[in-house]
C-alpha atoms as a PDB file:
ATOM      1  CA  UNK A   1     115.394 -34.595 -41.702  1.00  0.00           C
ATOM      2  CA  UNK A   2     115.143 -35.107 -37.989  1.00  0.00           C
ATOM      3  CA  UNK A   3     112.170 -36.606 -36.210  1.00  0.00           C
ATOM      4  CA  UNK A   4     111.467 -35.173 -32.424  1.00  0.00           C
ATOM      5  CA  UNK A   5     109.316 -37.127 -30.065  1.00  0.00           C
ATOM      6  CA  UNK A   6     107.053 -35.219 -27.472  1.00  0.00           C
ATOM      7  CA  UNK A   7     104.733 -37.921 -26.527  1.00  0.00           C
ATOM      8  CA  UNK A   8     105.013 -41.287 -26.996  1.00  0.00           C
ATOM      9  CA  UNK A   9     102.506 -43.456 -24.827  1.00  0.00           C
ATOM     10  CA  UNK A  10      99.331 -44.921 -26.068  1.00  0.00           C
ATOM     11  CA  UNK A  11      95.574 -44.316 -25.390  1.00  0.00           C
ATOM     12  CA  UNK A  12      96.451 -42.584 -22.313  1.00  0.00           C
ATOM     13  CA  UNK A  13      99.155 -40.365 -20.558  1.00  0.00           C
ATOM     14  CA  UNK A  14     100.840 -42.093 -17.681  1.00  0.00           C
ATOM     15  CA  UNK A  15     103.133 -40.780 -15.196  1.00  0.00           C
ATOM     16  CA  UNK A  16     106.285 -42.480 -12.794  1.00  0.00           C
ATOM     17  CA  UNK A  17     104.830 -43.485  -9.363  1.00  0.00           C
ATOM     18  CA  UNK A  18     106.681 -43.256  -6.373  1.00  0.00           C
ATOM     19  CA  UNK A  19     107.777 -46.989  -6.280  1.00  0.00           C
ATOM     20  CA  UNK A  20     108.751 -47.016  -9.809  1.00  0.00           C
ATOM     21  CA  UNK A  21     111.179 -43.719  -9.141  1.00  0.00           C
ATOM     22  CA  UNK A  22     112.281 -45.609  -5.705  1.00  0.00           C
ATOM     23  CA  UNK A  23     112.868 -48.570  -7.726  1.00  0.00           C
ATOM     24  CA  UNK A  24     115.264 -46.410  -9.978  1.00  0.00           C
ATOM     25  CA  UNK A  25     117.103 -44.392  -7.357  1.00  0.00           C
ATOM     26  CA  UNK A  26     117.614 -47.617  -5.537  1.00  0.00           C
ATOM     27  CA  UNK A  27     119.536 -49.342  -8.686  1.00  0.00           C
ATOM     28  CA  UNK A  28     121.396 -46.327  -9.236  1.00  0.00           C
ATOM     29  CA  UNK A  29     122.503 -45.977  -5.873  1.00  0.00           C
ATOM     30  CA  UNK A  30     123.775 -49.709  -5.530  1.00  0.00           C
ATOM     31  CA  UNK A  31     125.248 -49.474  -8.944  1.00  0.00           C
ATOM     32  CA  UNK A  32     127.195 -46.467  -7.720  1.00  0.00           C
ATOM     33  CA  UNK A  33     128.358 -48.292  -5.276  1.00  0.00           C
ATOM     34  CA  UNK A  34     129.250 -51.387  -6.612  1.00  0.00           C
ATOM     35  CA  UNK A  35     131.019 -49.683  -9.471  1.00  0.00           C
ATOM     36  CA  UNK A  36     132.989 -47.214  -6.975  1.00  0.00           C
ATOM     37  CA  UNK A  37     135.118 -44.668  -8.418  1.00  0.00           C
ATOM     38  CA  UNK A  38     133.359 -42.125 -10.718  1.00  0.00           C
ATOM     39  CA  UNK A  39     129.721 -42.017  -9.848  1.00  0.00           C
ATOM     40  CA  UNK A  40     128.825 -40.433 -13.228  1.00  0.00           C
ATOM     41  CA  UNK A  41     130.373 -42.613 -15.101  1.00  0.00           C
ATOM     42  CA  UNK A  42     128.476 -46.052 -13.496  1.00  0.00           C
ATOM     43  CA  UNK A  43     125.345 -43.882 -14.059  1.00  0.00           C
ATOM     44  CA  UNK A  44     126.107 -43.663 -17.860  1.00  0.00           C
ATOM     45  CA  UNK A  45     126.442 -47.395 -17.696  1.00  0.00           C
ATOM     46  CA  UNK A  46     123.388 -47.977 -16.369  1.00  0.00           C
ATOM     47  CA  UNK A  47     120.725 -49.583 -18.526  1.00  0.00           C
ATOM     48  CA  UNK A  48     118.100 -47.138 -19.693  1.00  0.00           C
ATOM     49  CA  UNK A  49     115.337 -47.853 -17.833  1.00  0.00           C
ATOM     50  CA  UNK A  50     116.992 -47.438 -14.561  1.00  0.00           C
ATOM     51  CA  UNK A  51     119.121 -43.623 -15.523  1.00  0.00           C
ATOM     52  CA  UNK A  52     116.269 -42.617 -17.616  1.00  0.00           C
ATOM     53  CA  UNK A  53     112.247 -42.612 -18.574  1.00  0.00           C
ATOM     54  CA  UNK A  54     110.263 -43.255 -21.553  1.00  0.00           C
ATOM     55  CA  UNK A  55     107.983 -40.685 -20.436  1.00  0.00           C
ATOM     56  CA  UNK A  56     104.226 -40.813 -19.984  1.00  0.00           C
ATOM     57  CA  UNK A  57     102.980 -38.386 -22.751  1.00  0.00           C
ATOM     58  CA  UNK A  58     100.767 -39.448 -25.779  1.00  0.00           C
ATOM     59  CA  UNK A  59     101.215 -39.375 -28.724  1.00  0.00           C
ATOM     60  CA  UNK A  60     103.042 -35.923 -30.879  1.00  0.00           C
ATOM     61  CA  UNK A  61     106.168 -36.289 -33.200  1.00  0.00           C
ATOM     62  CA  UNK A  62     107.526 -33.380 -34.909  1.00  0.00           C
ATOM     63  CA  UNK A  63     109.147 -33.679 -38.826  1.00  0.00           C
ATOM     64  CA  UNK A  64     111.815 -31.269 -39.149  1.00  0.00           C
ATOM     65  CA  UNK A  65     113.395 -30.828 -42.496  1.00  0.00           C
ATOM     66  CA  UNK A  66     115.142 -27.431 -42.188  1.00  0.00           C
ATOM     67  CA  UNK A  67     112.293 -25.046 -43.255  1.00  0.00           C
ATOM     68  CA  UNK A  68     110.344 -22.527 -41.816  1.00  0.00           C
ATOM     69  CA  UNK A  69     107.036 -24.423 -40.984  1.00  0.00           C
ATOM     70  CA  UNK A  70     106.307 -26.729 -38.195  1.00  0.00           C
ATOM     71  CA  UNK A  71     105.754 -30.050 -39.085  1.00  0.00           C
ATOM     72  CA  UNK A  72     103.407 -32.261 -36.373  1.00  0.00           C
ATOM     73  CA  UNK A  73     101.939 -35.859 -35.897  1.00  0.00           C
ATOM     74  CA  UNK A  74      98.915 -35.901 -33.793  1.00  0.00           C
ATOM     75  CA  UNK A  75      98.198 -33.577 -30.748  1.00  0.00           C
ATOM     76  CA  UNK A  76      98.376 -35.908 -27.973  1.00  0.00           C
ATOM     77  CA  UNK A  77      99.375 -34.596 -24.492  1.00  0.00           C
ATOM     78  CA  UNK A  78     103.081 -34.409 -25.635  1.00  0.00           C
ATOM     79  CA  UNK A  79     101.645 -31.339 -27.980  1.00  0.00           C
ATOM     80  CA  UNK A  80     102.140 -29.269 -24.821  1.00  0.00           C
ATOM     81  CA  UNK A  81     105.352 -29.515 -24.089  1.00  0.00           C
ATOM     82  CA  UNK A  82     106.189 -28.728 -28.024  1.00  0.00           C
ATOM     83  CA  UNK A  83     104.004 -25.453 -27.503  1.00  0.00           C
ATOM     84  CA  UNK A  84     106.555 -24.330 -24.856  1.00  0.00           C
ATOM     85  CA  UNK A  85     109.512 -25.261 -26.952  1.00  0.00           C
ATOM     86  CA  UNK A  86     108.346 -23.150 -29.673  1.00  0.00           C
ATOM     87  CA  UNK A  87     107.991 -20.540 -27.699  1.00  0.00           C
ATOM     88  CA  UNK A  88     111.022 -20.742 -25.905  1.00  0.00           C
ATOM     89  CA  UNK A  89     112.412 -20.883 -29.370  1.00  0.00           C
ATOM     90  CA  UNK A  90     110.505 -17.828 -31.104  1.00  0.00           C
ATOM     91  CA  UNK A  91     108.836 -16.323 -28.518  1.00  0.00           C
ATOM     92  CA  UNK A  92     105.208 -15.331 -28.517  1.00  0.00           C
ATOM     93  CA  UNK A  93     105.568 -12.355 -30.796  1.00  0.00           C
ATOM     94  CA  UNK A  94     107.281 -14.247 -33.610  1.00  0.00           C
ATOM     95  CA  UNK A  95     104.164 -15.872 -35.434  1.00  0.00           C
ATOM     96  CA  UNK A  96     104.703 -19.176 -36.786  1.00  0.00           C
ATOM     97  CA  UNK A  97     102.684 -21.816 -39.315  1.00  0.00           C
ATOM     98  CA  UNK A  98     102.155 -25.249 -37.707  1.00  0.00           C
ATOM     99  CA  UNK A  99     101.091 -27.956 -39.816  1.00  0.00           C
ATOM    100  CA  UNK A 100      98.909 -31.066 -37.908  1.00  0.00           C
ATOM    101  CA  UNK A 101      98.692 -34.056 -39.441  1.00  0.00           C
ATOM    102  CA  UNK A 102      96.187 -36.287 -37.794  1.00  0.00           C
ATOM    103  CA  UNK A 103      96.018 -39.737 -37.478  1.00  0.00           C
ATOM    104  CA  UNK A 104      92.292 -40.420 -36.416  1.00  0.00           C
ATOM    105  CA  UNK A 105      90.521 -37.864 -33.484  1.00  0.00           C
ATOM    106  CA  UNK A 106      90.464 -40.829 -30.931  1.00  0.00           C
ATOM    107  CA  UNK A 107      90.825 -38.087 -27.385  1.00  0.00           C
ATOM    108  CA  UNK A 108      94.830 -39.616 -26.388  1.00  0.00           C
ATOM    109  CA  UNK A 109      95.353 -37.720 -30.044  1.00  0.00           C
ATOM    110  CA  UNK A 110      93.548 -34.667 -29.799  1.00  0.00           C
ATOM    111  CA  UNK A 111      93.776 -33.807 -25.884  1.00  0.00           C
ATOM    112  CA  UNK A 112      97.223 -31.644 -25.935  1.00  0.00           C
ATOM    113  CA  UNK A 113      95.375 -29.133 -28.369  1.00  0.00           C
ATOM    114  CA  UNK A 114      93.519 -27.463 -25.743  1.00  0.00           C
ATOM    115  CA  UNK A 115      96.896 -26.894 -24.007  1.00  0.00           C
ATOM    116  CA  UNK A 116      98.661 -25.730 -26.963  1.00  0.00           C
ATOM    117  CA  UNK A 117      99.736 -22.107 -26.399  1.00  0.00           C
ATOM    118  CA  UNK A 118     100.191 -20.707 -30.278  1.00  0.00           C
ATOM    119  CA  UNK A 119      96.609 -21.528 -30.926  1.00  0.00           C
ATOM    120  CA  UNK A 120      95.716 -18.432 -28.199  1.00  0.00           C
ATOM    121  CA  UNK A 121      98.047 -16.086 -29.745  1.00  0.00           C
ATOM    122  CA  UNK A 122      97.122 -14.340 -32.867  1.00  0.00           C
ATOM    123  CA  UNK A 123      99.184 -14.209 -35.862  1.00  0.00           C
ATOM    124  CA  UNK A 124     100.178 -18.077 -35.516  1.00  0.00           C
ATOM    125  CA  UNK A 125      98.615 -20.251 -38.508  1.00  0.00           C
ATOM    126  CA  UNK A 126      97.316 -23.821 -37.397  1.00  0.00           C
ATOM    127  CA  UNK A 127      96.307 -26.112 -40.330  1.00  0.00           C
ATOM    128  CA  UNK A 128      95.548 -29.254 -38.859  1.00  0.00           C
ATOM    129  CA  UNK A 129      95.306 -31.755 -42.397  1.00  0.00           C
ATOM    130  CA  UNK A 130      93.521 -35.263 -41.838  1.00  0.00           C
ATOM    131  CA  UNK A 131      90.688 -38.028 -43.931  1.00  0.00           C
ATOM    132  CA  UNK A 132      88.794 -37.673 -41.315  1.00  0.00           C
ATOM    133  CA  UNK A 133      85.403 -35.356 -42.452  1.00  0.00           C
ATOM    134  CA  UNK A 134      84.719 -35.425 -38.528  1.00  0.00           C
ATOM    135  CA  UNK A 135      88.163 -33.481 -37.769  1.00  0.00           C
ATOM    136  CA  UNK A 136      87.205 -29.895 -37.027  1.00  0.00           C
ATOM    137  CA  UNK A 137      83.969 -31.498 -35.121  1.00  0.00           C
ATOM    138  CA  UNK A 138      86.347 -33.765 -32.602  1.00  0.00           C
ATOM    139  CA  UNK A 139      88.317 -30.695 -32.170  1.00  0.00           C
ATOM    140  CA  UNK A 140      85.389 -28.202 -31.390  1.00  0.00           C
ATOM    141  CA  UNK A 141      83.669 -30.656 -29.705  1.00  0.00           C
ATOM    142  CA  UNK A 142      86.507 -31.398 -26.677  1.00  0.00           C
ATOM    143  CA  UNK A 143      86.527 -27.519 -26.109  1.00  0.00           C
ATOM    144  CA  UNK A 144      82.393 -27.018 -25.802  1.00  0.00           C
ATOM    145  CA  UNK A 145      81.041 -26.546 -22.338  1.00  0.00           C
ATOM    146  CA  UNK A 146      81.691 -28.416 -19.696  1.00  0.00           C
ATOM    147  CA  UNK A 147      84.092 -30.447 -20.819  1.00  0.00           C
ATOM    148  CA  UNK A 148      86.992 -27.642 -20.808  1.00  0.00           C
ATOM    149  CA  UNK A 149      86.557 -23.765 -19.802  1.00  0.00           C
ATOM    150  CA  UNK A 150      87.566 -22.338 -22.991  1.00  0.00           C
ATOM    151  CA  UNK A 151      85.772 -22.499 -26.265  1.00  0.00           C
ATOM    152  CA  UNK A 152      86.991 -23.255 -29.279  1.00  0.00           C
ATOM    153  CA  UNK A 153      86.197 -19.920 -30.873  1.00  0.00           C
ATOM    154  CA  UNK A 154      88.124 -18.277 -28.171  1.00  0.00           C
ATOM    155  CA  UNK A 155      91.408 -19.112 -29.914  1.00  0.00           C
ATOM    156  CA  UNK A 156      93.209 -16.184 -31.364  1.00  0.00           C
ATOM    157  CA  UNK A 157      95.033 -18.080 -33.961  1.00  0.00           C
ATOM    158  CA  UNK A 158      93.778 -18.686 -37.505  1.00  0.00           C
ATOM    159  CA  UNK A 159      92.771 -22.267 -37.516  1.00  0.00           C
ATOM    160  CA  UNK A 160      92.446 -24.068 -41.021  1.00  0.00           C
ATOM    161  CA  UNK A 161      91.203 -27.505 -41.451  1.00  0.00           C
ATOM    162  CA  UNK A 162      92.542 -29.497 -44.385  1.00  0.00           C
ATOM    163  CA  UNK A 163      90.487 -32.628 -45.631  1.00  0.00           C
ATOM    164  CA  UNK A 164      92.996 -35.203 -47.442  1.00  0.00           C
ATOM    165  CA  UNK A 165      92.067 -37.886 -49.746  1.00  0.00           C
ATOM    166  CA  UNK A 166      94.187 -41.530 -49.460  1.00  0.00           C
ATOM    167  CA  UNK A 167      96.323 -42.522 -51.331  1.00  0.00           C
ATOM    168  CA  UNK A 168      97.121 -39.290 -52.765  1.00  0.00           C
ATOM    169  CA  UNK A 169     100.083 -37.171 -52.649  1.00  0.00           C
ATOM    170  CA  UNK A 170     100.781 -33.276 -51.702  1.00  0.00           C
ATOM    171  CA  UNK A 171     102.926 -30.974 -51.298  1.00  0.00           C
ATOM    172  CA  UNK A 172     103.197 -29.146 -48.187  1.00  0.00           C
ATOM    173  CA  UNK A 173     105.396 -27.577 -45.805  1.00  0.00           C
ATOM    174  CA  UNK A 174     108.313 -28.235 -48.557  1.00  0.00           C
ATOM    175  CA  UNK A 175     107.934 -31.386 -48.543  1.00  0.00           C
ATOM    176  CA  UNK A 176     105.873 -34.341 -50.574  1.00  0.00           C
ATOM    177  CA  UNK A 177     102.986 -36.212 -47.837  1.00  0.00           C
ATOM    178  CA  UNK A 178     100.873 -39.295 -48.508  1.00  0.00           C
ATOM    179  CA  UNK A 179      97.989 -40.811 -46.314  1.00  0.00           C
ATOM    180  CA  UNK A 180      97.503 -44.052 -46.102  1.00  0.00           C
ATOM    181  CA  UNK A 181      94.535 -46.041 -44.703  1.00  0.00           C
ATOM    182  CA  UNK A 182      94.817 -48.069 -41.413  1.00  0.00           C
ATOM    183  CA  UNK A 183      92.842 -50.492 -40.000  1.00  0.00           C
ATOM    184  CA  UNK A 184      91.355 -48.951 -36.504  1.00  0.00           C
ATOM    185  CA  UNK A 185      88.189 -48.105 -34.964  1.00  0.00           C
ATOM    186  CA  UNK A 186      86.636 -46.104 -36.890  1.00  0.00           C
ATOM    187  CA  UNK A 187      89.737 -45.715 -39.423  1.00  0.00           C
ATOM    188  CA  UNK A 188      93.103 -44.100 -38.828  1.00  0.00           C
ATOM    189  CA  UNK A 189      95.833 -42.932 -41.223  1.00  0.00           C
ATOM    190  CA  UNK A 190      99.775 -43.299 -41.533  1.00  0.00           C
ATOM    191  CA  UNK A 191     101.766 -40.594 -43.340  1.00  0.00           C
ATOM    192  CA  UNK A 192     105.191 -41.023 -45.805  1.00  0.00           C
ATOM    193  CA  UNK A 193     106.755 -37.563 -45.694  1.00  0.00           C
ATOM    194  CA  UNK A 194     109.611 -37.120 -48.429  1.00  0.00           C
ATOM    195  CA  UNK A 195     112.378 -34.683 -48.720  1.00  0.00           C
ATOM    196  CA  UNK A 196     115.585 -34.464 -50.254  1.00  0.00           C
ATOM    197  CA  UNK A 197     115.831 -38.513 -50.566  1.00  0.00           C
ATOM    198  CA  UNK A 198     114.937 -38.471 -46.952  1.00  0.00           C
ATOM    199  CA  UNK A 199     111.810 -40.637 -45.412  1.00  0.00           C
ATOM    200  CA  UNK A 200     110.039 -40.721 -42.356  1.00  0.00           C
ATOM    201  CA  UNK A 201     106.746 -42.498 -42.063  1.00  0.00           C
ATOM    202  CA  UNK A 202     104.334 -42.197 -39.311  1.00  0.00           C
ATOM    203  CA  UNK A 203     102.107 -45.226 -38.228  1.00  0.00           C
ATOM    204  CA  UNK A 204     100.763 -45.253 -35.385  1.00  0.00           C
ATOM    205  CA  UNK A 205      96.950 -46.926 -34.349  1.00  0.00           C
ATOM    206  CA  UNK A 206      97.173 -49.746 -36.669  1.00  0.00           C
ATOM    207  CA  UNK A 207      96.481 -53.656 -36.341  1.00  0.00           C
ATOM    208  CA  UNK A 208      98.088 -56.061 -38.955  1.00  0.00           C
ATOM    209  CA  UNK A 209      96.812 -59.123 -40.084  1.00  0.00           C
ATOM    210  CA  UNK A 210      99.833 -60.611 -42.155  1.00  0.00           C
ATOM    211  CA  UNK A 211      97.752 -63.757 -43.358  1.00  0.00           C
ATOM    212  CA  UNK A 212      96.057 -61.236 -45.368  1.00  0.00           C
ATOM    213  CA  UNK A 213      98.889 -60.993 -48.541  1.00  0.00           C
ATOM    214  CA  UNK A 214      97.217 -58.041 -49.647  1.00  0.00           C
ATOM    215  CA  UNK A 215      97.145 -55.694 -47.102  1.00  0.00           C
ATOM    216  CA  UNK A 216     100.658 -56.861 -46.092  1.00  0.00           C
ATOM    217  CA  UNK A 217     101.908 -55.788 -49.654  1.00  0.00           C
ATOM    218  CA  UNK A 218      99.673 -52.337 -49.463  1.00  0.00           C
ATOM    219  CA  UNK A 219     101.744 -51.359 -46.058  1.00  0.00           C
ATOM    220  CA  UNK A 220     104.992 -52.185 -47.133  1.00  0.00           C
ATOM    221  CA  UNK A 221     104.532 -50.185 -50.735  1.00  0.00           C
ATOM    222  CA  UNK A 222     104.505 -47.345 -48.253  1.00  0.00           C
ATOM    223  CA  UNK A 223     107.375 -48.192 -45.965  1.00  0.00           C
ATOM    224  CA  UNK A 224     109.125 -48.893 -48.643  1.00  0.00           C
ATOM    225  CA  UNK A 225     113.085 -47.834 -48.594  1.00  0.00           C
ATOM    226  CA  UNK A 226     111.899 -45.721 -45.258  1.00  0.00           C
ATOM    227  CA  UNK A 227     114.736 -44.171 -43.059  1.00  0.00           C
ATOM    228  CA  UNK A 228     112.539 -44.554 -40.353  1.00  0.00           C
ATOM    229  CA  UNK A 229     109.022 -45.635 -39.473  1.00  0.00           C
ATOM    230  CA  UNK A 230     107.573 -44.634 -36.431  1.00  0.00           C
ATOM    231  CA  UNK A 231     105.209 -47.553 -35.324  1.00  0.00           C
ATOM    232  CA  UNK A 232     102.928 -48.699 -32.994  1.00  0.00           C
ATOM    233  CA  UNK A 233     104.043 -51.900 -30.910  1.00  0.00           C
ATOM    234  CA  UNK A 234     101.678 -51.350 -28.136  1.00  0.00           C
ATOM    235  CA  UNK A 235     101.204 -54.925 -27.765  1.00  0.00           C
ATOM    236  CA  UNK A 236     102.600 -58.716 -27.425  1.00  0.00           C
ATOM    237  CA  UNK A 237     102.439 -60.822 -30.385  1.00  0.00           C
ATOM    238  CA  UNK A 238     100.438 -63.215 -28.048  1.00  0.00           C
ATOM    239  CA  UNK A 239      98.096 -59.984 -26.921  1.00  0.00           C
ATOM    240  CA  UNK A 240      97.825 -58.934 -30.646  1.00  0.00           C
ATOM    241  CA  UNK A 241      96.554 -62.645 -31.779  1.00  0.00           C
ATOM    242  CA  UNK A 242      94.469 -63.482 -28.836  1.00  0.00           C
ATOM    243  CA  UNK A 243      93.156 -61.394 -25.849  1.00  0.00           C
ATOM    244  CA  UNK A 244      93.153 -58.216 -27.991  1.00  0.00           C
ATOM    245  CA  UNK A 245      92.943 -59.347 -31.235  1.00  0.00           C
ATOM    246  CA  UNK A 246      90.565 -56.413 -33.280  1.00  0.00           C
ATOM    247  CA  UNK A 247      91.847 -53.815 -30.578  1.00  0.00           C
ATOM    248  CA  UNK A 248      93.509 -51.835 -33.601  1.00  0.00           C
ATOM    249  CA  UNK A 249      96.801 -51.957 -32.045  1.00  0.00           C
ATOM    250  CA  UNK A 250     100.246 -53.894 -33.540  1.00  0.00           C
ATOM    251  CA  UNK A 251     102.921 -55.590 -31.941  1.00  0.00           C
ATOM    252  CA  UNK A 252     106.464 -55.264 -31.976  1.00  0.00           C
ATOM    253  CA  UNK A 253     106.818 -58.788 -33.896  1.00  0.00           C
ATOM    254  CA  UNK A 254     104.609 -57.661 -36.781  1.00  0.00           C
ATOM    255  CA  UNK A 255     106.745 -54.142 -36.785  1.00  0.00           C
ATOM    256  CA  UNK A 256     110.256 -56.256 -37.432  1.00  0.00           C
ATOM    257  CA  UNK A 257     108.582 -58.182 -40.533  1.00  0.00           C
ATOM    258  CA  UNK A 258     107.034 -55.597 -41.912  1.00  0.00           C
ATOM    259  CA  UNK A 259     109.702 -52.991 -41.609  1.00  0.00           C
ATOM    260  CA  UNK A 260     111.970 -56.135 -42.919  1.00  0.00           C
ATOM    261  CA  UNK A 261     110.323 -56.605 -46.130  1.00  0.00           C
ATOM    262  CA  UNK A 262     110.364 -52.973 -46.795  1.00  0.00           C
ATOM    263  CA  UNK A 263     114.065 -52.884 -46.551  1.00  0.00           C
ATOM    264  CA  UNK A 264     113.110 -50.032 -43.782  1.00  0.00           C
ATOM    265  CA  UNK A 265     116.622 -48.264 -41.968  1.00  0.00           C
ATOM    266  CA  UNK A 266     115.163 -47.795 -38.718  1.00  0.00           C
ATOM    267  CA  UNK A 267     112.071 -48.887 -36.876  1.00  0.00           C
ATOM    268  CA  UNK A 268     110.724 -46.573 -33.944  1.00  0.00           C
ATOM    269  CA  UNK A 269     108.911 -48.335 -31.374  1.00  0.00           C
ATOM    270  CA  UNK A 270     106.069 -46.356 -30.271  1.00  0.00           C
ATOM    271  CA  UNK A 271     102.911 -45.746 -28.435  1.00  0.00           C
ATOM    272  CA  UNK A 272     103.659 -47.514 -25.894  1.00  0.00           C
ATOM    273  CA  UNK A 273     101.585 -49.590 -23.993  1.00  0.00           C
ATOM    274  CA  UNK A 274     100.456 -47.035 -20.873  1.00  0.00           C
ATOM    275  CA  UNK A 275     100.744 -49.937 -17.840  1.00  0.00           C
ATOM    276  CA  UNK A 276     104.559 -50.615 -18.943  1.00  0.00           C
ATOM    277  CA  UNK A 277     107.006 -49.578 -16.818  1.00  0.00           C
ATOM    278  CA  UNK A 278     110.330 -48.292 -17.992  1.00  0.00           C
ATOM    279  CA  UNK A 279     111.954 -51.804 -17.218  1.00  0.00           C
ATOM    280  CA  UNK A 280     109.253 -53.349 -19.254  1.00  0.00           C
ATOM    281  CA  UNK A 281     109.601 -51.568 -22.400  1.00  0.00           C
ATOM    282  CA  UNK A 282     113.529 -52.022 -22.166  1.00  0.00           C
ATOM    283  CA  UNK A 283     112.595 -55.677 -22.133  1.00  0.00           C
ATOM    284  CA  UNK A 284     111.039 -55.638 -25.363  1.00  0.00           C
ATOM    285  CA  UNK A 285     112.872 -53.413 -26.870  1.00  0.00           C
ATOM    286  CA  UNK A 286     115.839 -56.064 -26.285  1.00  0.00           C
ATOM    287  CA  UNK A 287     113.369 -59.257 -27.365  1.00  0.00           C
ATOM    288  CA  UNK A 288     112.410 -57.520 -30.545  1.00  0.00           C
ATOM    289  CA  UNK A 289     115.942 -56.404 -31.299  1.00  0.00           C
ATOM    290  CA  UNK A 290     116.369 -60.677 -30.370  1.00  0.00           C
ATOM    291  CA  UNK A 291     113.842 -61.553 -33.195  1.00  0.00           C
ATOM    292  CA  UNK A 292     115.257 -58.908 -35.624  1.00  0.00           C
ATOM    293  CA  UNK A 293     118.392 -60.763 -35.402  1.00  0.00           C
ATOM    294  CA  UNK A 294     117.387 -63.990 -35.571  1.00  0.00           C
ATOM    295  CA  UNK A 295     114.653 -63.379 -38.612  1.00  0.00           C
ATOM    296  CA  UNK A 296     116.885 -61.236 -40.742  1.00  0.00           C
ATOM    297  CA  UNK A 297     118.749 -64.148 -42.448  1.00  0.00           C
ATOM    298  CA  UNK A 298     120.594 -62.876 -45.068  1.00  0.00           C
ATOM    299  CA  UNK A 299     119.434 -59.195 -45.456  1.00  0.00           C
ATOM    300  CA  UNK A 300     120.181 -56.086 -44.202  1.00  0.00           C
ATOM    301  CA  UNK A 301     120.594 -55.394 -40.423  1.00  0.00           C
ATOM    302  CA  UNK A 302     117.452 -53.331 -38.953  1.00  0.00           C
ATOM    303  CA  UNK A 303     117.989 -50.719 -36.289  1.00  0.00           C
ATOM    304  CA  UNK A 304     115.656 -51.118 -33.512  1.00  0.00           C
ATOM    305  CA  UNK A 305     114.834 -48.366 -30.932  1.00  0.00           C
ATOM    306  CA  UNK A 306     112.457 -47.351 -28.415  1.00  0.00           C
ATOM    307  CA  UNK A 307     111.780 -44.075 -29.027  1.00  0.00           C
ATOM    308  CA  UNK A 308     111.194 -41.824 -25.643  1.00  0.00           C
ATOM    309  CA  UNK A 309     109.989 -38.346 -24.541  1.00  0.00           C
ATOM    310  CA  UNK A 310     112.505 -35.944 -25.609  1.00  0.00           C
ATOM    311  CA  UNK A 311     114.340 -38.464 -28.226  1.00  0.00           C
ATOM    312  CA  UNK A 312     115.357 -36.844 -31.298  1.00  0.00           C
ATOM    313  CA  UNK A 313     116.750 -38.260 -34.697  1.00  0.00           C
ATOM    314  CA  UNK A 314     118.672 -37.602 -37.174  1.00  0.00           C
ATOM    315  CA  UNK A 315     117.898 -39.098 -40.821  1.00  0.00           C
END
């Protein structure tokens, strides 16, 4: 199983200004010529955030698990980019089945399907699966006139819409899924996708409130044993408790404990909070790796990454 991130921001797309990419050709020139020598080589050492980006897309993760069908999360902005992979994979004459599975239709996780290319071309199957019973409305409704030039029914692909039920389990795309319920405006859903002894879970769009024992033991039933879980840290513990408490966001504290208790491989930072620079989510990234050391006591080390634009993972 491998897990490839196109878009990875939260609530909206961002992009690098010009200070922030001045900022990062400055550092690498002075740590070029500090190190002296190999100039490639003191790039390399460079910390992330100053010989690479994070990216500004929202949110779209792709499941692979070796067979034919595409496997999706959400169709944030990042959705695009995956449309011209595909094709630059396939090409546009090679028709294709891509399977959506959709968090909640808040726009930062619907606004790449306008821009996705294999819904134009006939022959491609789309079956975009969600608990939402407002799903094929939210994606109808971004196309209508005037809020984008092309309607919905334009589309030359056959586009299916799959209602899911909670808590229940299916088999699709080769592989078992199982929604969960998330606490969010207007409800959003994770997803535990199983293969082959492999796990990935996707959680993103979810605020948890670990005084409340029950809940805390619902999430970690389905992290449990996870190779990875893809999670939203979009805030501060403080901003999670306090200024946007009820926002329906998590923090990158509450990710560590939870992902701890459910003896979870690998925790994915994600969504990422869109006013955080590159520098700034390297900084948490090392404080929550900090906490995950110091809070682990006796069990199992946790892997801790940021995940990025581009990133892709092996399970």
């Amino acid at each position: 199983m491998r897990i490839r991130f196109w878009g990875t921001r939260g609530s909206i797309p961002t992009s690098m200004n010009a200070d922030h990419l001045r900022e990062k050709i400055d550092a690498a020139v002075k740590a070029v010529i500090t190190a002296g020598g190999d100039p490639e080589a003191a790039i390399d050492g460079l910390p992330f955030h100053m010989r690479g980006t994070y990216g500004g897309e929202s949110s779209c993760v792709q499941i692979e698990t070796g067979g034919d069908e595409y496997v999706v999360c959400d169709m944030g902005s990042g959705a695009r980019r995956l449309a011209l992979h595909a094709l630059g994979k396939h090409g546009p004459g090679a028709p294709q089945v891509y399977n959506v599975f959709q968090s909640h239709v808040h726009w930062d996780h619907i606004m790449g399907f306008p821009f996705f290319v294999p819904a134009f071309i006939p022959g491609n199957v789309i079956r975009i699966h969600g608990c939402h019973d407002v799903l094929e409305m939210a994606y109808r409704r971004q196309q209508d006139n005037p809020s984008f030039p092309v309607p919905f029914d334009f589309l030359g692909a056959t586009i299916e819409f799959v209602q899911l039920e909670p808590e229940q389990t299916y088999e699709i795309a080769g592989m078992t899924v199982t929604p969960f319920r998330q606490l969010h405006a207007g409800d959003s859903y994770g997803y535990r996708f199983e293969k082959d002894g492999k796990v990935a879970v996707y959680s993103t769009d979810s605020e948890h409130k670990l005084e409340d024992q029950e809940e805390t033991d619902y999430f970690v039933r389905y992290f449990r044993d996870a190779d990875a879980v893809v999670f939203d840290t979009m805030y501060s513990l403080a901003d999670a408790t306090s200024l946007k408490e009820d926002w329906g966001h998590s923090s990158n504290m509450v990710a560590v404990e939870l992902c701890q208790m459910a003896q979870v491989k690998t925790l994915c930072m994600f969504h990422h909070e869109p006013v955080y620079s590159d520098a700034q989510i390297d900084q948490v990234l090392a404080e929550t790796r900090r906490f995950e050391e110091i809070s682990r006591g006796d069990g199992v080390p946790l892997t801790v990454i940021a995940s990025y634009d581009g990133l892709e993972i092996d399970l």
